[in-house]
Every structure is written in C-alpha cells, then in structure tokens.
C-alpha atoms as a PDB file:
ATOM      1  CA  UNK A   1      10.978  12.013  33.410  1.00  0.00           C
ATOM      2  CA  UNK A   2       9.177   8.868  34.276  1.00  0.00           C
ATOM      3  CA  UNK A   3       6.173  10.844  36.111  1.00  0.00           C
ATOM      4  CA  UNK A   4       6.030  12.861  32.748  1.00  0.00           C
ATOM      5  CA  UNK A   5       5.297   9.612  30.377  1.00  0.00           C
ATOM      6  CA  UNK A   6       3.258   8.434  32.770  1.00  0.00           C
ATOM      7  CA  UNK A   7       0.317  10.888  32.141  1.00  0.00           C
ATOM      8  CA  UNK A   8      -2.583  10.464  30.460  1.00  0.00           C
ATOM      9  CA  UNK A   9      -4.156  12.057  27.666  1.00  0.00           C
ATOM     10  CA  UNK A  10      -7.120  10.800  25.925  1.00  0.00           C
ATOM     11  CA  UNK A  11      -6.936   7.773  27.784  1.00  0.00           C
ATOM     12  CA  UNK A  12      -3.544   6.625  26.499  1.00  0.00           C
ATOM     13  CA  UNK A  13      -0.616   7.602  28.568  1.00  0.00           C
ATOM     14  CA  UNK A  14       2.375   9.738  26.640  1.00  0.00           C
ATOM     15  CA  UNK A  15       4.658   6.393  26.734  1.00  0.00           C
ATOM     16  CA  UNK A  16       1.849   4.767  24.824  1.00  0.00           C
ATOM     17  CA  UNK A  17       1.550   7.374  22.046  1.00  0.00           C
ATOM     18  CA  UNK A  18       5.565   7.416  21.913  1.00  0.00           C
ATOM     19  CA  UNK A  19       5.374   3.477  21.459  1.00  0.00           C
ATOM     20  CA  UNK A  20       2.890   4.003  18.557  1.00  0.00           C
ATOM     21  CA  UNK A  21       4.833   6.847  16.982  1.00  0.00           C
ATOM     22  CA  UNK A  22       8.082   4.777  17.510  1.00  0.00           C
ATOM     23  CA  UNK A  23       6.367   1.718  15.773  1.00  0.00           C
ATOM     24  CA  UNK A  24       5.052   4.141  12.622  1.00  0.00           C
ATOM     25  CA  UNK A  25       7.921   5.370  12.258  1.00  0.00           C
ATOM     26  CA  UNK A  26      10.438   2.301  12.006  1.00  0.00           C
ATOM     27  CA  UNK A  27       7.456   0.673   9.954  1.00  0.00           C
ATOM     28  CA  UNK A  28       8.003   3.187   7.261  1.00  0.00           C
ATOM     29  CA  UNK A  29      12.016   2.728   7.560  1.00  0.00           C
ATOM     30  CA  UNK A  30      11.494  -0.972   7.341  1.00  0.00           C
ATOM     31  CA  UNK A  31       9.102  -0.412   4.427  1.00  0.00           C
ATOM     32  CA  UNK A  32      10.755   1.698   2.638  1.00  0.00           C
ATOM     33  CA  UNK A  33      14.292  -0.466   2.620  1.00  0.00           C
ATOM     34  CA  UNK A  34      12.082  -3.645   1.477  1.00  0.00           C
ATOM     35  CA  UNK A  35      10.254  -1.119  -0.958  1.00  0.00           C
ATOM     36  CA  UNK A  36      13.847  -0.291  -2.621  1.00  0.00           C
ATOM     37  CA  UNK A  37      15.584  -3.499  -2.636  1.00  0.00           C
ATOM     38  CA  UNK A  38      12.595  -5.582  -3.609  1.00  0.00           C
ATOM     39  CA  UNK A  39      12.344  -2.883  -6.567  1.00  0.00           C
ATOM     40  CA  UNK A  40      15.943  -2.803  -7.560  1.00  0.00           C
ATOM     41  CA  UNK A  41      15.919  -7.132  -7.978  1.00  0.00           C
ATOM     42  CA  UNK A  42      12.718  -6.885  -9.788  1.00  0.00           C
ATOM     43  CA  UNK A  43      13.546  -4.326 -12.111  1.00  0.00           C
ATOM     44  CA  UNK A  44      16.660  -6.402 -12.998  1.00  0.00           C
ATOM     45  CA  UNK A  45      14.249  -9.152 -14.030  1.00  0.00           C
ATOM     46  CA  UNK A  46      11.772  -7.054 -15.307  1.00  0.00           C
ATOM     47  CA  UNK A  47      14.412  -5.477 -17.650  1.00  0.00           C
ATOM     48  CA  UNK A  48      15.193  -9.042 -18.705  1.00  0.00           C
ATOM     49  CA  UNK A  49      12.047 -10.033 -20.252  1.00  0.00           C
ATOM     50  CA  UNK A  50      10.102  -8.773 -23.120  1.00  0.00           C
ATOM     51  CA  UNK A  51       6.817  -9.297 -21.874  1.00  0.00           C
ATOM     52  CA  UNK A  52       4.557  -6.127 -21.034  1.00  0.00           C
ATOM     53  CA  UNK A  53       2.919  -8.432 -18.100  1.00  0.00           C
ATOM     54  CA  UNK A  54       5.761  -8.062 -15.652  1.00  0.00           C
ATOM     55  CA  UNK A  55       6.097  -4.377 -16.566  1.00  0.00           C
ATOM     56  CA  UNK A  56       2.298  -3.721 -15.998  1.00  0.00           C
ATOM     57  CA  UNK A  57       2.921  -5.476 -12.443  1.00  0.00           C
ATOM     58  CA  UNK A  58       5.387  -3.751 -11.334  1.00  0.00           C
ATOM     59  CA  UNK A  59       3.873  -0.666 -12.083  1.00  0.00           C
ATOM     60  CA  UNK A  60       0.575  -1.456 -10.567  1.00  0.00           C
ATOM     61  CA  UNK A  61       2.601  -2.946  -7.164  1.00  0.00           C
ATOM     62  CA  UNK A  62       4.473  -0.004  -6.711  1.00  0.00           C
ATOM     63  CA  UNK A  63       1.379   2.520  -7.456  1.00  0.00           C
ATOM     64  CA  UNK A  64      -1.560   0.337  -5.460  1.00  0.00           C
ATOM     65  CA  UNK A  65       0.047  -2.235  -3.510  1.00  0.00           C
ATOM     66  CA  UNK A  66       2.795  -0.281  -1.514  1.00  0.00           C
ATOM     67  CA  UNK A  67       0.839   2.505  -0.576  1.00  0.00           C
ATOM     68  CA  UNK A  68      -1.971  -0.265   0.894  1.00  0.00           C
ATOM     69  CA  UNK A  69       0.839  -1.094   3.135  1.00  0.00           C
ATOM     70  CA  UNK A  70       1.476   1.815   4.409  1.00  0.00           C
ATOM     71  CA  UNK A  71      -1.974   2.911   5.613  1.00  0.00           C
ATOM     72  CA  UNK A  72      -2.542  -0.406   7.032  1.00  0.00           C
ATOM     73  CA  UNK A  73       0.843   0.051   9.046  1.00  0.00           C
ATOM     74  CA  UNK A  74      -0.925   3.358  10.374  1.00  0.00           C
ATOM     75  CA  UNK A  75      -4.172   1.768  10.962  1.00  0.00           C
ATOM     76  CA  UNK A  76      -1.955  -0.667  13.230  1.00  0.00           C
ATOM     77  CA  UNK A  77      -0.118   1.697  14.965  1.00  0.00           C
ATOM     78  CA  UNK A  78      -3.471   3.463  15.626  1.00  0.00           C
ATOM     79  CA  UNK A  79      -5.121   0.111  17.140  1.00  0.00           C
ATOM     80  CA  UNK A  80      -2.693  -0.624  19.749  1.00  0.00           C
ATOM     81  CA  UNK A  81      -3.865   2.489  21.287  1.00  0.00           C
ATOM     82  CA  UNK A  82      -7.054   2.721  23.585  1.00  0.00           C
ATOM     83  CA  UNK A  83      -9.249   4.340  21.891  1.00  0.00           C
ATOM     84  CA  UNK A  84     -13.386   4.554  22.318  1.00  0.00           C
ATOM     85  CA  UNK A  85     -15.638   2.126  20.718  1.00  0.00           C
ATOM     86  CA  UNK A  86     -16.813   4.897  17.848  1.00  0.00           C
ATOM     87  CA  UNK A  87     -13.707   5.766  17.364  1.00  0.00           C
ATOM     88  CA  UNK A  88     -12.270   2.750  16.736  1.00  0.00           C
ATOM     89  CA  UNK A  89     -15.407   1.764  14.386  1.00  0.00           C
ATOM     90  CA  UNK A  90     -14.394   5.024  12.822  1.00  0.00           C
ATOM     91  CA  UNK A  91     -11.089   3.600  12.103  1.00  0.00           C
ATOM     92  CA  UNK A  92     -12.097   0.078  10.874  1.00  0.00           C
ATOM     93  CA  UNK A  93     -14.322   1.743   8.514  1.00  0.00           C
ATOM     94  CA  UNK A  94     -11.529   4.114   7.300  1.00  0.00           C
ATOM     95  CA  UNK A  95      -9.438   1.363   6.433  1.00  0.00           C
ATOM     96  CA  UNK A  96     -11.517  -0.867   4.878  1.00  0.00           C
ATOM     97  CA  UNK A  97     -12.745   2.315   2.425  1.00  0.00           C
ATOM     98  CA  UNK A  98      -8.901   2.760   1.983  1.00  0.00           C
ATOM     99  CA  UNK A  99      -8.562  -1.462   1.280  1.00  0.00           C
ATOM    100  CA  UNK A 100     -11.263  -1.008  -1.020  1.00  0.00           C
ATOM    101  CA  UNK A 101     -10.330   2.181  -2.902  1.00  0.00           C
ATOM    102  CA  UNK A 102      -6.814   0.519  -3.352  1.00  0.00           C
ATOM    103  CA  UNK A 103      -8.522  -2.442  -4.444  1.00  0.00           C
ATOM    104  CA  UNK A 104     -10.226  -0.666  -6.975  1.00  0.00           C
ATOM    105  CA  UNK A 105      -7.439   0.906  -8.630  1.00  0.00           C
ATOM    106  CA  UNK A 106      -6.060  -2.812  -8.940  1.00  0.00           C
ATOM    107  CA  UNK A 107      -9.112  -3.684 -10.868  1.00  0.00           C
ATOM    108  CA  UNK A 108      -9.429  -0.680 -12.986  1.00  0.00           C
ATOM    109  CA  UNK A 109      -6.029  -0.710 -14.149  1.00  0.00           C
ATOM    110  CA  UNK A 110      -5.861  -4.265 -15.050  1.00  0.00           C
ATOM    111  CA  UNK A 111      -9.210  -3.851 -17.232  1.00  0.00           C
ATOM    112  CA  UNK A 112      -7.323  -0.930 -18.874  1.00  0.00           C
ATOM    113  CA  UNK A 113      -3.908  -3.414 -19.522  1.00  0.00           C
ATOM    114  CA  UNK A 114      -6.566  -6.350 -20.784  1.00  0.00           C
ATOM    115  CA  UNK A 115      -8.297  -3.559 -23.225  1.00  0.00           C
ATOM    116  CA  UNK A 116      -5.179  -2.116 -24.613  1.00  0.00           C
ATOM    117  CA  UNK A 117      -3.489  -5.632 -25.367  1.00  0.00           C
ATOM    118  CA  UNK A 118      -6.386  -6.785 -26.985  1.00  0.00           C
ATOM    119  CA  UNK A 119      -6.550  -3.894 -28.858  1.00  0.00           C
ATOM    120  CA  UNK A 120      -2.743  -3.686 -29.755  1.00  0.00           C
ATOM    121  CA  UNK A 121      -3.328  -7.647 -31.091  1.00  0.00           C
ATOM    122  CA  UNK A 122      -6.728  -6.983 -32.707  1.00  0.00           C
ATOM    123  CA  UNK A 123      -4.922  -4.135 -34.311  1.00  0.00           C
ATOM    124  CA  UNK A 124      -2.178  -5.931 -35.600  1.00  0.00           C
ATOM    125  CA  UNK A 125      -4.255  -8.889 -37.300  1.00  0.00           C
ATOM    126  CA  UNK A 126      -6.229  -6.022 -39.175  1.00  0.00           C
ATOM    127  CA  UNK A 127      -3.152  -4.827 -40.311  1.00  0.00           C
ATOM    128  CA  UNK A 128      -1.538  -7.672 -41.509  1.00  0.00           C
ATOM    129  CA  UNK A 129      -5.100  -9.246 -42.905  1.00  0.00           C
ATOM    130  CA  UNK A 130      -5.457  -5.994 -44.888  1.00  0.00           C
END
C-alpha cells in the first residue's frame, strides 16, 4: 500500500493528489456548514428589519460571494500541488478572471439595487406631487 502512494504521476506522487482531494473535499463540508448556519442567523435578522438593504445583501452574498469561495478553495487545493511554471500561470490567471467575473456581478447588481430604489422613490414623489 505504501509503495502504491508513493508513485508519481505528473510530478506529484498519488499521496499528494489524495491530500489535495482530501483538503477540497472537507473545504466544501466546512463551507457548506458555515454557508447554512451563517444563512439561517442572518435570515432571522434579515426577516426582522424592513429595510430592502439587508435583503439585497444577502442575496448578492449568497449568489457572488459564496461561490468566490469556493473556487478559491479549489485554486488552493490546486497550488499545493507541483505543478509546471505555465501551468501554474495558467491557474493564477484562471482565478483572478474568476475574482474578477465575481467581482463584476457585485458591481452590476448593486448599480441595478441603486437604479431601482431611486426609481421606486422618484416614483413615489411624482405620485404624491401629482
């Protein structure tokens, strides 16, 4: 058994792409239970409130933020094996397109909160003026 994790392939041995598997995988588990009881308390607070702010932040945490965390957790997992120089410029680049795409969405969908809330007021005033 120990001869068999021993090998290499790719320059990595079969231990070291077990270790990286192992650390993906318990990343997601830990992930995933933060994910779910951060969620549930905020929710409760959320619910609390009757501002469309917190709402809007939830919503753009648990669409942009989380899955951010995930792909970085894989482009860790990736980097602690040996990989060549182009690859591994392959995977910096990756990530930071990812970081930036995620990024973004951030952007975009707070322009679209500030637009419609200034809309929703500016609508209201001409209402009420009228």
């Amino acid at each position: 058994m120990e001869n068999w994790l021993n090998q290499v392939s790719l320059g990595n041995t079969i231990r070291a792409y077990l270790l990286a598997l192992g650390m993906l995988v318990a990343g997601v588990v830990v992930l995933k239970l933060l994910s779910l009881l951060l969620r549930r308390r905020i929710m409760r607070y959320v619910a609390t409130t009757g501002s469309d702010l917190d709402d809007f932040l939830l919503e753009v945490v648990m669409k942009h933020v989380l899955p951010l965390r995930y792909a970085m957790l894989a482009y860790f997992c990736i980097r602690s094996l040996s990989l060549g120089a182009g690859l591994m410029e392959v995977l910096h680049v990756a990530i930071v397109v990812v970081g930036v795409y995620f990024v973004v969405q951030v952007v975009v969908a707070t322009i679209a909160y500030g637009l419609k809330t200034y809309f929703r007021r500016v609508g209201r005033v001409q209402a009420g003026s009228s």
